[in-house]
N, C-alpha and C. Protein backbone atom coordinates (compact mmCIF):
# COMPACT_ATOMS: atom_id res chain seq x y z
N UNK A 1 -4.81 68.22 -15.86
CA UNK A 1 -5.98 68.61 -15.06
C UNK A 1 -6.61 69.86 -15.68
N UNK A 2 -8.08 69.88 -15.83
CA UNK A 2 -8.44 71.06 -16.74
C UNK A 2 -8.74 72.19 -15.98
N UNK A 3 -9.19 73.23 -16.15
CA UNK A 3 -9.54 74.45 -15.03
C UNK A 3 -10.19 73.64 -14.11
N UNK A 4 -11.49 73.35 -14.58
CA UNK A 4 -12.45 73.59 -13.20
C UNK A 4 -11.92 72.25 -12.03
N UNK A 5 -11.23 71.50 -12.54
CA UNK A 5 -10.54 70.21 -12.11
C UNK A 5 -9.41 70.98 -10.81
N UNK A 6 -9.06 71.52 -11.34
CA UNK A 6 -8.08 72.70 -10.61
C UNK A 6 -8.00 73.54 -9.68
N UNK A 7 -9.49 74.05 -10.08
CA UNK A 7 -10.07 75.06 -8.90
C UNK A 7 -10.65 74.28 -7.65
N UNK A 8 -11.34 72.92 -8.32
CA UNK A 8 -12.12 72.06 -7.73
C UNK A 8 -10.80 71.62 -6.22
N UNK A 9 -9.70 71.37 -7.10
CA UNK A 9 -8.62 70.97 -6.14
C UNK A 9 -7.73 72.01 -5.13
N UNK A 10 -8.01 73.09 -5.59
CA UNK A 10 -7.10 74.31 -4.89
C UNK A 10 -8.11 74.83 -3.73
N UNK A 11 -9.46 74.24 -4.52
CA UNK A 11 -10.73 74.42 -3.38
C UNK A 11 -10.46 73.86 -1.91
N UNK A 12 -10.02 72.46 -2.29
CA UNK A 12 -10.28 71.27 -1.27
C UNK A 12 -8.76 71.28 -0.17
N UNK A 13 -7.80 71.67 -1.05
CA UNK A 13 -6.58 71.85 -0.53
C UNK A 13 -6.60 73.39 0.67
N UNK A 14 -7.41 74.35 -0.06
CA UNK A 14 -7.77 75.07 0.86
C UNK A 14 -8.20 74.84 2.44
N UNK A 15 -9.64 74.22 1.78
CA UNK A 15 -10.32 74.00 3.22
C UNK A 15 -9.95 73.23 3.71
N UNK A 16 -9.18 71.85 3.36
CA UNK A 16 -8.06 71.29 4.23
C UNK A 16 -7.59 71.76 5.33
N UNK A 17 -6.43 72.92 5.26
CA UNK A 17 -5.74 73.74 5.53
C UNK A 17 -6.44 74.30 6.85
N UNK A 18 -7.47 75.20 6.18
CA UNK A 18 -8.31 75.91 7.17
C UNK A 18 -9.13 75.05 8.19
N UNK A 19 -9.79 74.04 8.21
CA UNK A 19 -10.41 72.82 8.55
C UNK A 19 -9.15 72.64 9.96
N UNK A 20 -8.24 72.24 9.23
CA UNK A 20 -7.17 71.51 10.10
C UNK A 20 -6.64 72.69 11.45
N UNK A 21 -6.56 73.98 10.60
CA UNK A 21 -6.09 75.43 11.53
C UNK A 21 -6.77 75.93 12.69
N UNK A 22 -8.04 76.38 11.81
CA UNK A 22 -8.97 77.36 12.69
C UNK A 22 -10.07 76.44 13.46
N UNK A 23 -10.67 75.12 12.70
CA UNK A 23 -11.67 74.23 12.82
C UNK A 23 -13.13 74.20 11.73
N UNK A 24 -13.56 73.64 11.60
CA UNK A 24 -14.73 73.48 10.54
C UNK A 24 -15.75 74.88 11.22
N UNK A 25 -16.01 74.87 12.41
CA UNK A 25 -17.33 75.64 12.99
C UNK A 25 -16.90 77.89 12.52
N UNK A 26 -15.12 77.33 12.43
CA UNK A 26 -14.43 78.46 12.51
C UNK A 26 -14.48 78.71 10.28
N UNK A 27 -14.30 77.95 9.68
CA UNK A 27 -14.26 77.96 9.24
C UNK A 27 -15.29 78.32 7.72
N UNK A 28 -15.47 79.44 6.70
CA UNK A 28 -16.31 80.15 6.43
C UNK A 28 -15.80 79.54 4.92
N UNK A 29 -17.16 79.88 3.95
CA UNK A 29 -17.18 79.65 2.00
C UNK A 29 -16.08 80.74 2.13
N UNK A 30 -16.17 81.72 2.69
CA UNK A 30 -15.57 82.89 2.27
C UNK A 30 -14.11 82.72 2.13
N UNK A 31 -14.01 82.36 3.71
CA UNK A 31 -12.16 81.88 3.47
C UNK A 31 -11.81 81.34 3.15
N UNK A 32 -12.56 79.66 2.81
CA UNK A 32 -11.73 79.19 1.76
C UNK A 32 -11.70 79.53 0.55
N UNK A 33 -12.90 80.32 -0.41
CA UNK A 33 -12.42 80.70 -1.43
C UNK A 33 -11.29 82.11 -1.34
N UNK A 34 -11.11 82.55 -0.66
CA UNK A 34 -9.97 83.74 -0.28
C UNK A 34 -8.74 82.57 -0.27
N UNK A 35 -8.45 81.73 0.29
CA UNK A 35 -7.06 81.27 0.78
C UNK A 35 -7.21 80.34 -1.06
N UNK A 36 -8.14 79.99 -1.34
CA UNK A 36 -8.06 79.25 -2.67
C UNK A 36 -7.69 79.89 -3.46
N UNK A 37 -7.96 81.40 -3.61
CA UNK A 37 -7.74 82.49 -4.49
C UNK A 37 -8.66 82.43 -5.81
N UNK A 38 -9.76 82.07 -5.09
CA UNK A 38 -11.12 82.15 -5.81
C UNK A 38 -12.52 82.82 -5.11
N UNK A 39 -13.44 83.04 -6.11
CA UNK A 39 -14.79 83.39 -5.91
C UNK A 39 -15.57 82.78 -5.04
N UNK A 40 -16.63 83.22 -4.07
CA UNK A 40 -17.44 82.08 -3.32
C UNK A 40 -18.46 81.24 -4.13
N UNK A 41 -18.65 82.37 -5.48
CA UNK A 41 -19.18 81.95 -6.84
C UNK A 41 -18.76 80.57 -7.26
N UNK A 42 -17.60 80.96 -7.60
CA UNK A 42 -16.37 79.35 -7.81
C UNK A 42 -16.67 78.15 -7.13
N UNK A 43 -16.60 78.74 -6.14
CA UNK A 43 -16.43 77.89 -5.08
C UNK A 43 -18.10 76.39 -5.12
N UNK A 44 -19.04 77.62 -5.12
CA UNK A 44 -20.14 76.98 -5.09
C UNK A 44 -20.64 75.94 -6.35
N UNK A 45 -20.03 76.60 -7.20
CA UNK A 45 -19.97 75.50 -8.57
C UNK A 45 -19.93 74.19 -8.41
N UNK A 46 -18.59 73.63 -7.22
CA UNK A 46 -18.46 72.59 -6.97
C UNK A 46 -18.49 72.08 -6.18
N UNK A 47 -19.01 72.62 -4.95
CA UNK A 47 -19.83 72.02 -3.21
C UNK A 47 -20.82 72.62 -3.63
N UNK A 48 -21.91 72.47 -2.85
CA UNK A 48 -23.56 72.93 -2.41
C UNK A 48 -22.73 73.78 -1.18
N UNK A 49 -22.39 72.93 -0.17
CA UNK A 49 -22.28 73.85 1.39
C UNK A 49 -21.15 73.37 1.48
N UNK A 50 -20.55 74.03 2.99
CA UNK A 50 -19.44 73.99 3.04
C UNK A 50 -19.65 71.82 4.04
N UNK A 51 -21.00 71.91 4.48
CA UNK A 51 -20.86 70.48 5.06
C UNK A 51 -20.08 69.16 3.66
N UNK A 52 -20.92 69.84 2.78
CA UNK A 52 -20.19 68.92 1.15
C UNK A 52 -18.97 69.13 1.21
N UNK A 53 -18.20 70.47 1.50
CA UNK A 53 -16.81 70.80 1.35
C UNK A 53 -16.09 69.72 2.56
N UNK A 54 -16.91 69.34 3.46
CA UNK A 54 -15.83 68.64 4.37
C UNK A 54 -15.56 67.51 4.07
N UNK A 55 -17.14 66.48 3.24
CA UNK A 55 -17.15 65.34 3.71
C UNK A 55 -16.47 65.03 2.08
N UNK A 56 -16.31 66.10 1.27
CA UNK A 56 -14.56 66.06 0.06
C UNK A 56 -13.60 66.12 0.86
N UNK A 57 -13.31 66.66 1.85
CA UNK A 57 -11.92 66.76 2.22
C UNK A 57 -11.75 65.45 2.72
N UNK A 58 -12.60 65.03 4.04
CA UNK A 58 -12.18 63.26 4.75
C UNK A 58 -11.97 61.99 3.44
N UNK A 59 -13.09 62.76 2.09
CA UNK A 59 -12.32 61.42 1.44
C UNK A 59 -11.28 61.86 -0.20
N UNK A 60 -11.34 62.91 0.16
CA UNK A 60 -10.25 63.19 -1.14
C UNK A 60 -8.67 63.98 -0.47
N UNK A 61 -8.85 64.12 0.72
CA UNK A 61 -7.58 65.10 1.36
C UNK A 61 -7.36 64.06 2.46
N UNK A 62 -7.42 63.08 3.09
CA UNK A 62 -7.48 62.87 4.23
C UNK A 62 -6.95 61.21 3.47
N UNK A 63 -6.18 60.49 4.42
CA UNK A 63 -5.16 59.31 4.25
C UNK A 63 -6.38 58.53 3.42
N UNK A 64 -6.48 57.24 3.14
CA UNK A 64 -7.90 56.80 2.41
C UNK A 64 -7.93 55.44 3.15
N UNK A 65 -8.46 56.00 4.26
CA UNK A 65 -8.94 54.46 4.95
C UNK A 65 -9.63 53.97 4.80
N UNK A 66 -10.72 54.34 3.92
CA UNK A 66 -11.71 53.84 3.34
C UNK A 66 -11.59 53.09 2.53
N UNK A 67 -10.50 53.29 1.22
CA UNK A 67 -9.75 52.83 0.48
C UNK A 67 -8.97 51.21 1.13
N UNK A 68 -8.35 51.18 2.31
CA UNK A 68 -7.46 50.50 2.86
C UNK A 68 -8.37 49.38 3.33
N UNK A 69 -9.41 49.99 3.94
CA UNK A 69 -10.62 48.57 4.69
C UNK A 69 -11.37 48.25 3.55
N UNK A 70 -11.49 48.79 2.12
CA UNK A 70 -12.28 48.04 1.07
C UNK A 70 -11.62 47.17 0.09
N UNK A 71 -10.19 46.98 0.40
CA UNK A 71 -9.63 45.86 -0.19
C UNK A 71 -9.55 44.70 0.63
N UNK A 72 -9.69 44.71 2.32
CA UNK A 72 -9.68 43.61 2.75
C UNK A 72 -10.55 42.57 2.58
N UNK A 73 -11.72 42.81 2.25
CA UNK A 73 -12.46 41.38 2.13
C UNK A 73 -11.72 40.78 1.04
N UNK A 74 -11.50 41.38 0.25
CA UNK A 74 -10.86 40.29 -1.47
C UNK A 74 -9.51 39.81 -1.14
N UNK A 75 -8.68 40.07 0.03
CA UNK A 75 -7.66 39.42 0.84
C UNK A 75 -7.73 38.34 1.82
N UNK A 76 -8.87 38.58 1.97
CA UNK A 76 -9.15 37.11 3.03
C UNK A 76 -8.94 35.81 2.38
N UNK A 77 -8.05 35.08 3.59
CA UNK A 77 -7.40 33.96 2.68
C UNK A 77 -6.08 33.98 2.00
N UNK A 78 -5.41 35.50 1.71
CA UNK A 78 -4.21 35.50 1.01
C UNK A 78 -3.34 35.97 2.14
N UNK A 79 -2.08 36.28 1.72
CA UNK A 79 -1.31 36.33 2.78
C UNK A 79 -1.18 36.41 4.19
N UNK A 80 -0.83 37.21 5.22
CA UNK A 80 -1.38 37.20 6.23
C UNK A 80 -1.88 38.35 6.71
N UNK A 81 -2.84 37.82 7.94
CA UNK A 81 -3.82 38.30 8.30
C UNK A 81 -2.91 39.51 9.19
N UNK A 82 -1.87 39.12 9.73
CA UNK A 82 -1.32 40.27 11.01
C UNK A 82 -1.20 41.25 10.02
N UNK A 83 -0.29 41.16 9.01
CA UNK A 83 0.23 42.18 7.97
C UNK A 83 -0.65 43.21 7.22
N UNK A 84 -1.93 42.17 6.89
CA UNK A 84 -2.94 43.29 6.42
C UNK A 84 -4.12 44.34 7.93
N UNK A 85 -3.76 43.35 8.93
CA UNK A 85 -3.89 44.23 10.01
C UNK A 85 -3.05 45.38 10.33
N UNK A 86 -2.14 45.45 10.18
CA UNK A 86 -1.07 46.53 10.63
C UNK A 86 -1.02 47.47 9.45
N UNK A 87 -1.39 47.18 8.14
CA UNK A 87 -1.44 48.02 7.46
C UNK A 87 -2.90 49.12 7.42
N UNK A 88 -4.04 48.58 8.08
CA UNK A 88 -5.00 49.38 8.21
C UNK A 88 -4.77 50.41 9.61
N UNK A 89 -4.17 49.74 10.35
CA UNK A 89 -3.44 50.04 11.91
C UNK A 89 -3.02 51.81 11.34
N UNK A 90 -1.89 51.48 10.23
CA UNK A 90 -1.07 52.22 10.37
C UNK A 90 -2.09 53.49 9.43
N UNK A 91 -2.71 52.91 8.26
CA UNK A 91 -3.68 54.10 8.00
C UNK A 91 -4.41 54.66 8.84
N UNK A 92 -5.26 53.82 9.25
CA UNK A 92 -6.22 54.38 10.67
C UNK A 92 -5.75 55.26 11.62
N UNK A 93 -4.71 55.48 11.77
CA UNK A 93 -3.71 56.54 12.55
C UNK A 93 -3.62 57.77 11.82
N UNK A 94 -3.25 57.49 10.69
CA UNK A 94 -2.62 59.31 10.15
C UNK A 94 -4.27 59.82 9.89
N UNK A 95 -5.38 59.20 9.32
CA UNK A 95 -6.38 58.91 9.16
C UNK A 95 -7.09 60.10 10.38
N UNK A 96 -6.99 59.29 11.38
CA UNK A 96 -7.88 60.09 12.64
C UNK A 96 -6.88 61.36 13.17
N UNK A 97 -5.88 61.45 13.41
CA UNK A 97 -4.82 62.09 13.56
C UNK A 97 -5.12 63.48 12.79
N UNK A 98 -5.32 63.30 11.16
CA UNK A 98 -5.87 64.53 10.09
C UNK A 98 -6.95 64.99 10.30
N UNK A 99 -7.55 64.32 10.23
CA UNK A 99 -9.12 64.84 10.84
C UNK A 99 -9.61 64.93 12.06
N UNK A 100 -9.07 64.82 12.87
CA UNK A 100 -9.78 64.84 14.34
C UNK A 100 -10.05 66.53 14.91
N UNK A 101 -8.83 67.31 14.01
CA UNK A 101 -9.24 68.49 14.75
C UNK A 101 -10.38 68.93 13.93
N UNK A 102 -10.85 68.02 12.58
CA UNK A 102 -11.79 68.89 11.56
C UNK A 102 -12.96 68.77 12.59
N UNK A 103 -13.35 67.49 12.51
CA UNK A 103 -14.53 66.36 13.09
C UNK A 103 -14.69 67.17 14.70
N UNK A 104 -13.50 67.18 15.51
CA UNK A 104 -14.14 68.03 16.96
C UNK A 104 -15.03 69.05 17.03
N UNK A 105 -14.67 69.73 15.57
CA UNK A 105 -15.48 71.16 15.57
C UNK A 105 -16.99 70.56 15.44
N UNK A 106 -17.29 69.55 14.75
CA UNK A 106 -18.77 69.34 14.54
C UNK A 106 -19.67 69.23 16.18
N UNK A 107 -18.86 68.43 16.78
CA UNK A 107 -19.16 68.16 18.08
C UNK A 107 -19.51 69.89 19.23
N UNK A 108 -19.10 70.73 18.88
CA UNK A 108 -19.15 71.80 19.75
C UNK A 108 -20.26 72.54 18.85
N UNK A 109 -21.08 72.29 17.84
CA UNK A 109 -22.11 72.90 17.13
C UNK A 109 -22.72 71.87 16.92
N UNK A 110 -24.04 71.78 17.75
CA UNK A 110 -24.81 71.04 17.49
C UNK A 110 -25.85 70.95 16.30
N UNK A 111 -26.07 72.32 15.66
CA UNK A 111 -26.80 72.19 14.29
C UNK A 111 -25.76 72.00 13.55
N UNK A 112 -24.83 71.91 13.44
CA UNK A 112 -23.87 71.51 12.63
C UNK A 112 -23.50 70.24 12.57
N UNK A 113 -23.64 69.77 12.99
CA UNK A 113 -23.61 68.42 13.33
C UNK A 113 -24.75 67.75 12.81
N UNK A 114 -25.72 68.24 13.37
CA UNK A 114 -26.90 67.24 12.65
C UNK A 114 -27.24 67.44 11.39
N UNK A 115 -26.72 68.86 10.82
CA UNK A 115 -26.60 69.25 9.44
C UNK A 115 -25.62 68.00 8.36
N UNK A 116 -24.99 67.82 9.13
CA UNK A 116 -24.04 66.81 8.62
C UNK A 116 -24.15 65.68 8.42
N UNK A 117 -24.90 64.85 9.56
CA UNK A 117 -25.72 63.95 9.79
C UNK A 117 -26.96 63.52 8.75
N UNK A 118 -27.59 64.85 8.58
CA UNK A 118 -28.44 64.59 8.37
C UNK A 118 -28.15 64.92 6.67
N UNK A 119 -26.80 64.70 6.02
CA UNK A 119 -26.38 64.87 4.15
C UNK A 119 -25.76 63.38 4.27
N UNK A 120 -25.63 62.85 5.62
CA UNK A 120 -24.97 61.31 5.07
C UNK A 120 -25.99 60.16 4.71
N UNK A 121 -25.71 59.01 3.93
CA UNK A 121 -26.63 58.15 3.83
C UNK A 121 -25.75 57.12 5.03
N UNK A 122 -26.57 56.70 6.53
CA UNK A 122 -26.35 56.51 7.26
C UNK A 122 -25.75 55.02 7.06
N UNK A 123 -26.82 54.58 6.11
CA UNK A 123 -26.72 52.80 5.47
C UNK A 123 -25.78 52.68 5.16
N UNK A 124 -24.73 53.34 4.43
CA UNK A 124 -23.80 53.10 3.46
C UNK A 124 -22.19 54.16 3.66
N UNK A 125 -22.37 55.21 4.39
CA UNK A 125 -21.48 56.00 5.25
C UNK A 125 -22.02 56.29 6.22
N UNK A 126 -20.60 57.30 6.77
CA UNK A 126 -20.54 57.45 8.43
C UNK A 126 -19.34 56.91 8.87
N UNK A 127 -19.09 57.37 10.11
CA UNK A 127 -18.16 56.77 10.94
C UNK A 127 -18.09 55.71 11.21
N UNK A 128 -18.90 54.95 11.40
CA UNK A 128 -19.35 53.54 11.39
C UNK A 128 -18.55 52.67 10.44
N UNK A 129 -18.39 53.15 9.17
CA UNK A 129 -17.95 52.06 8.14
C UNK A 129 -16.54 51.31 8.40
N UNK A 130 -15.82 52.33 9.52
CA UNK A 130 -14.60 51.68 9.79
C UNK A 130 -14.94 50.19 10.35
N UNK A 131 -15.64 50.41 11.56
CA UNK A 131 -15.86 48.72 12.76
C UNK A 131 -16.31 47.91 11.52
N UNK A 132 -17.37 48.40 10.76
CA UNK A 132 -18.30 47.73 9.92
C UNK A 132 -17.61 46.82 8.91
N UNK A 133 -16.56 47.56 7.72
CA UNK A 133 -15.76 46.92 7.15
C UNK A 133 -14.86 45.83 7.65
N UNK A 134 -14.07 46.41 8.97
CA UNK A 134 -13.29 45.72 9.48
C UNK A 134 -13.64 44.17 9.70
N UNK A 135 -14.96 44.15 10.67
CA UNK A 135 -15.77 43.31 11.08
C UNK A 135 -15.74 42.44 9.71
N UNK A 136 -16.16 42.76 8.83
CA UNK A 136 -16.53 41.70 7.84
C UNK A 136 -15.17 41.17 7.00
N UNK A 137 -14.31 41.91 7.23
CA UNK A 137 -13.13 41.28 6.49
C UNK A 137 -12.87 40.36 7.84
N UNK A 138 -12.53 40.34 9.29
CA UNK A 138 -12.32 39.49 10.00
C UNK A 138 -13.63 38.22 10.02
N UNK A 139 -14.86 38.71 9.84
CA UNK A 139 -15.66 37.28 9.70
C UNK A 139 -15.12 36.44 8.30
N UNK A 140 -14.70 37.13 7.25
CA UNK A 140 -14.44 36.47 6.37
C UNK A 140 -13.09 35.68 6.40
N UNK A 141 -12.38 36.13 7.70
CA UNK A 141 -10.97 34.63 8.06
C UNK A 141 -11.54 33.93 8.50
N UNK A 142 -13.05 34.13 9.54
CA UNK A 142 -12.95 33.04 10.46
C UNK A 142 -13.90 31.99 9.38
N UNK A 143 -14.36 32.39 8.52
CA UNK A 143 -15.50 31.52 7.57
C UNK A 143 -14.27 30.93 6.48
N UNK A 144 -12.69 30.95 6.64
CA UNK A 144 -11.94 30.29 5.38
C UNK A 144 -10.95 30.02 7.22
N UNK A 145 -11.09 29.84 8.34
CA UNK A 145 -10.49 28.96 9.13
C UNK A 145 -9.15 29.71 9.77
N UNK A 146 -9.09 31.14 9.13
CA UNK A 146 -7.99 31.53 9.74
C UNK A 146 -8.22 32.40 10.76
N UNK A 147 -9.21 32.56 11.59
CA UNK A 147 -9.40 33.16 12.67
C UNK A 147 -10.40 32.62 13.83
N UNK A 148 -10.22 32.51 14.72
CA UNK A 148 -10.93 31.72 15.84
C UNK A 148 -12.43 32.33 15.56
N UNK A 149 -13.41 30.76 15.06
CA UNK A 149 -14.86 31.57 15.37
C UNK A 149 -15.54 32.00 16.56
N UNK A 150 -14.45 31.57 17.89
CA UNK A 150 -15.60 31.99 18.95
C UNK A 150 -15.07 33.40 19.05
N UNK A 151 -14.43 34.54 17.96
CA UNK A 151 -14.39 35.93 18.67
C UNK A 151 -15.74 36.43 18.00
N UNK A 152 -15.97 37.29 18.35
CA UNK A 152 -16.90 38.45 18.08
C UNK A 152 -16.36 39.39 16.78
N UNK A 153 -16.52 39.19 15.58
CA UNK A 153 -15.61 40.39 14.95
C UNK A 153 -15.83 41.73 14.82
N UNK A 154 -17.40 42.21 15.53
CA UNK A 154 -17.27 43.39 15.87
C UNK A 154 -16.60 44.29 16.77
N UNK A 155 -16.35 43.17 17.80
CA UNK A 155 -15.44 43.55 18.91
C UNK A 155 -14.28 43.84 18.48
N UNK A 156 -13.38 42.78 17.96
CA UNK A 156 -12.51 42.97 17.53
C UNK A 156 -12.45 44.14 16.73
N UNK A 157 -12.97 44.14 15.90
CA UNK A 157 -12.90 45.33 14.80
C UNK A 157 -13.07 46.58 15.89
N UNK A 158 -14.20 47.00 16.90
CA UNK A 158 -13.82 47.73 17.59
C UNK A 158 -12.53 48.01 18.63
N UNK A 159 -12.07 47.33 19.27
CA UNK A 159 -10.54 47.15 20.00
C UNK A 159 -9.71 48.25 18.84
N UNK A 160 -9.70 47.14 17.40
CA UNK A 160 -8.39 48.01 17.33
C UNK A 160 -9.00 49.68 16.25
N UNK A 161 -9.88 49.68 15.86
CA UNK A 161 -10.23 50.91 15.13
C UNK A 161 -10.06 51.85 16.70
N UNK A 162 -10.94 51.38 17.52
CA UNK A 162 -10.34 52.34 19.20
C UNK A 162 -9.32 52.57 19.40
N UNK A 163 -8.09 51.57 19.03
CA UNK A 163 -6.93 52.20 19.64
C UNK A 163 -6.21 52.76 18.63
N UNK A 164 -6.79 52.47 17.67
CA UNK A 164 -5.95 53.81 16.70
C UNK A 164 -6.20 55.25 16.75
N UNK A 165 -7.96 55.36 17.24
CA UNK A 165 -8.64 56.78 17.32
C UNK A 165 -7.86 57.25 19.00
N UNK A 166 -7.46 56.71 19.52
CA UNK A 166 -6.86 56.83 20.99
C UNK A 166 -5.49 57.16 20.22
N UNK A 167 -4.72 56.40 19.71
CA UNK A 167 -3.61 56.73 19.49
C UNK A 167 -3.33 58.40 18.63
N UNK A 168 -4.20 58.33 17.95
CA UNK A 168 -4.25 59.78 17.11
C UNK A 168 -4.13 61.00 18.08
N UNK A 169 -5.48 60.63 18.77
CA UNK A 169 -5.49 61.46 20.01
C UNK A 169 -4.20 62.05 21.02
N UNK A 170 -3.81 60.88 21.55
CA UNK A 170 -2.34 61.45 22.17
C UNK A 170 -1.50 62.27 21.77
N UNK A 171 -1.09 61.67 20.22
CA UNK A 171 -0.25 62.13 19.49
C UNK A 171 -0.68 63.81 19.05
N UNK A 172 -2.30 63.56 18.99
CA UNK A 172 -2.41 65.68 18.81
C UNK A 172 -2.24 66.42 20.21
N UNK A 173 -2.60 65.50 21.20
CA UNK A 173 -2.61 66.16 22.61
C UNK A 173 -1.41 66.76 22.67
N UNK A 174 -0.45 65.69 22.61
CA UNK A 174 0.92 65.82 23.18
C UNK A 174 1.70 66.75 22.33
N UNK A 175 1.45 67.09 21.09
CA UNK A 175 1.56 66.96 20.18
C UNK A 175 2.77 68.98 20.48
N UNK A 176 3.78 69.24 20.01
CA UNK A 176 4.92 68.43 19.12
C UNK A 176 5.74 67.86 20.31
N UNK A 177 5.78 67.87 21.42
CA UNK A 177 6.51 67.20 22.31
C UNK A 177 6.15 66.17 23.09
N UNK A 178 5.61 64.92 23.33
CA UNK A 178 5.07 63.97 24.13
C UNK A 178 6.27 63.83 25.15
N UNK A 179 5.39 63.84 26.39
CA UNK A 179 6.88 63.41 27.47
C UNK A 179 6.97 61.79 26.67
N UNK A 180 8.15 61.66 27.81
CA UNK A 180 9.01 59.89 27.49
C UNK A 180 7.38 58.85 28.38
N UNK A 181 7.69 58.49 27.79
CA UNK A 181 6.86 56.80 28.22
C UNK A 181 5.09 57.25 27.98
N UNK A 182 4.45 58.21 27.61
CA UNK A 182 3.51 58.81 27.13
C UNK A 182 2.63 57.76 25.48
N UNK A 183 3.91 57.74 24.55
CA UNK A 183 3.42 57.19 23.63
C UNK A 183 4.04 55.81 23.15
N UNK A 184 3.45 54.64 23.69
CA UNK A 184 3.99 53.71 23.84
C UNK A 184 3.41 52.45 23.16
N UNK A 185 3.77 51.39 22.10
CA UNK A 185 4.69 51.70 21.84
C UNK A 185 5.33 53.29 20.92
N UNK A 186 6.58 53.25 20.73
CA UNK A 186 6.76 54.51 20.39
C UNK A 186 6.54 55.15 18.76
N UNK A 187 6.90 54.07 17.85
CA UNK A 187 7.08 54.34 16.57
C UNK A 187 5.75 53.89 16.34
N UNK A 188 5.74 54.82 15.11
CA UNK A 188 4.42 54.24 14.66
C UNK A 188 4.22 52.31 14.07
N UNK A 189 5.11 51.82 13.34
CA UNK A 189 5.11 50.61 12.87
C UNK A 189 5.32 49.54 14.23
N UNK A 190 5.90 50.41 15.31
CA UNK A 190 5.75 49.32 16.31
C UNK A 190 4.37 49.77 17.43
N UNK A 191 3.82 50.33 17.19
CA UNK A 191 2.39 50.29 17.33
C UNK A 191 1.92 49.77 16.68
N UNK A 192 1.45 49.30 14.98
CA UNK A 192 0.62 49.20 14.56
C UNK A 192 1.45 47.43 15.02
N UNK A 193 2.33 47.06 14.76
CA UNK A 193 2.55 45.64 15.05
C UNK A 193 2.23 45.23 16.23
N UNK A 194 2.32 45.75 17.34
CA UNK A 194 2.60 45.50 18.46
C UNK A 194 0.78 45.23 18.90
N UNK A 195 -0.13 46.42 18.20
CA UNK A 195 -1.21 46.41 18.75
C UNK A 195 -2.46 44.86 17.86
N UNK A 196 -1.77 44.77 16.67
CA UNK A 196 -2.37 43.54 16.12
C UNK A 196 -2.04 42.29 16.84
N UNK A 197 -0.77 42.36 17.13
CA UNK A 197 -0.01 41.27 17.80
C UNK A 197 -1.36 41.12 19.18
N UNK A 198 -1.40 42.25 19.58
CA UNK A 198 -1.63 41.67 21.12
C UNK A 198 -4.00 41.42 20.86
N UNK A 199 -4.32 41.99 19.38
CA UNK A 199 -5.41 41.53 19.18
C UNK A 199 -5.88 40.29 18.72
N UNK A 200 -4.40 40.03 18.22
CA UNK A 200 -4.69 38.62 17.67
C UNK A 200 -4.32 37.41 18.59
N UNK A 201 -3.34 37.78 19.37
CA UNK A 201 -3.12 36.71 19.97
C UNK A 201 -3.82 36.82 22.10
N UNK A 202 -4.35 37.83 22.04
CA UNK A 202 -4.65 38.34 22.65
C UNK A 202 -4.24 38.73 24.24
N UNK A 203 -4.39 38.68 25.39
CA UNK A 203 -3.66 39.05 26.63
C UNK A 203 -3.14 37.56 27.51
N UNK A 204 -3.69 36.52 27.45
CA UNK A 204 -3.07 35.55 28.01
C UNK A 204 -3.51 35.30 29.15
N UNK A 205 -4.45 35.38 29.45
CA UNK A 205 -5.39 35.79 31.21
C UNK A 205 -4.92 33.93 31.48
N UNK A 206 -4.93 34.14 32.19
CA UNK A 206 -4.80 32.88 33.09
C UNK A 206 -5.07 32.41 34.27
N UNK A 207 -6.32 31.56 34.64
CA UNK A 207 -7.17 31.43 35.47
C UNK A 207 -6.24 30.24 36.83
C-alpha cells in the first residue's frame, strides 16, 4: 500500500471509529484527522467533505451489502434460493447494526441530511438499493419458476431487508445485555434461517 493509499485508509478507519462513538453530527475534519494522526490538509486531499468521508466509510468500512445483493441476480437459478437468502440476512444485520449509530446522526440535523441527500445520485444509490436489488434478484426466481409469481417482490424484499434493520436495532438498544426472550430467534444464523424460512414459506393463515 503506498503513502497516500495509507493515509487514505488510516483516514477512513478513523472516522469509522469516531462516526460509530460520538456520531457523524458530533463528528469534525478536525478529529478525524487528529485521531488519524494527520493534517486536515491530508485529510482533504482525499474527501471534499466530511459528507464524502461517510458515504467511504458505509462502503469501504462497513460489512458490504452492497457487495452481497449484487451477486444475487447472476445466482438466480443456481443453488438455493433459502441459502442465498440467509446469507444477505446475515450481512444485512452486521450491515445496519455498524452504521445505524452513523446514519441516526443525519436524522437529528436536518441540513445535514439534505447535504447528503443532496451528493447522492438518487437513480443509482441510496438506501433504497437494498429493497431494489433484492426485489430483482427475487423477480428473477419467479421468471426461471422458482418462486411463486403471485408474490410481490418488492414486498418481499421489503419484509425481510425490515427485519434485519429491526433486528440491528434491538441488538444496539439492548445492547451489551438483552434481557432473555428480547432477541428471538437468538443466534444470529438462527435468525437469518428462521426469518427466510418463515418469508418463504410464509405464515400459514388459514381461513
Amino acid at each position: 500500500m503506498t503513502g497516500g493509499a495509507l493515509t487514505r485508509s488510516r483516514i477512513l478507519d478513523a472516522a469509522a471509529r469516531l462516526m460509530a462513538t460520538v456520531g457523524l453530527t458530533r463528528t469534525t475534519t478536525k478529529e478525524i484527522a487528529r485521531e488519524a494522526g494527520c493534517s486536515e490538509a491530508a485529510l482533504y486531499k482525499h474527501f471534499r467533505d466530511k459528507e464524502e468521508l461517510f458515504v467511504g466509510v458505509l462502503r469501504e468500512r462497513a460489512p458490504r451489502l452492497t457487495d452481497a445483493l449484487a451477486r444475487l441476480p447472476g445466482r438466480a437459478g443456481e443453488g438455493e434460493v433459502a441459502g442465498h437468502l440467509e446469507e444477505v440476512t446475515r450481512v444485512a444485520v452486521l450491515f445496519y447494526r455498524q452504521t445505524f449509530p452513523m446514519a441516526a446522526s443525519l436524522f437529528a440535523s436536518p441540513d445535514l441530511l439534505a447535504a447528503h441527500r443532496g451528493k447522492l445520485d438518487l437513480d443509482i444509490s441510496g438506501p433504497q438499493e437494498a429493497t431494489q436489488s433484492l426485489a430483482a434478484y427475487l423477480r428473477a426466481e419467479q421468471e426461471k419458476g422458482r418462486l411463486s409469481a403471485a408474490i410481490d417482490p418488492n414486498a418481499a424484499a421489503t419484509l425481510l431487508i425490515g427485519a434485519c434493520f429491526h433486528r440491528a436495532f434491538l441488538e444496539l438498544f439492548f445492547d451489551p445485555d438483552p434481557p432473555e426472550g428480547v432477541l428471538l430467534p437468538v443466534t444470529e444464523a438462527e435468525f437469518a434461517k428462521e426469518t427466510v424460512r418463515a418469508l418463504l414459506e410464509g405464515v400459514g393463515v388459514r381461513t
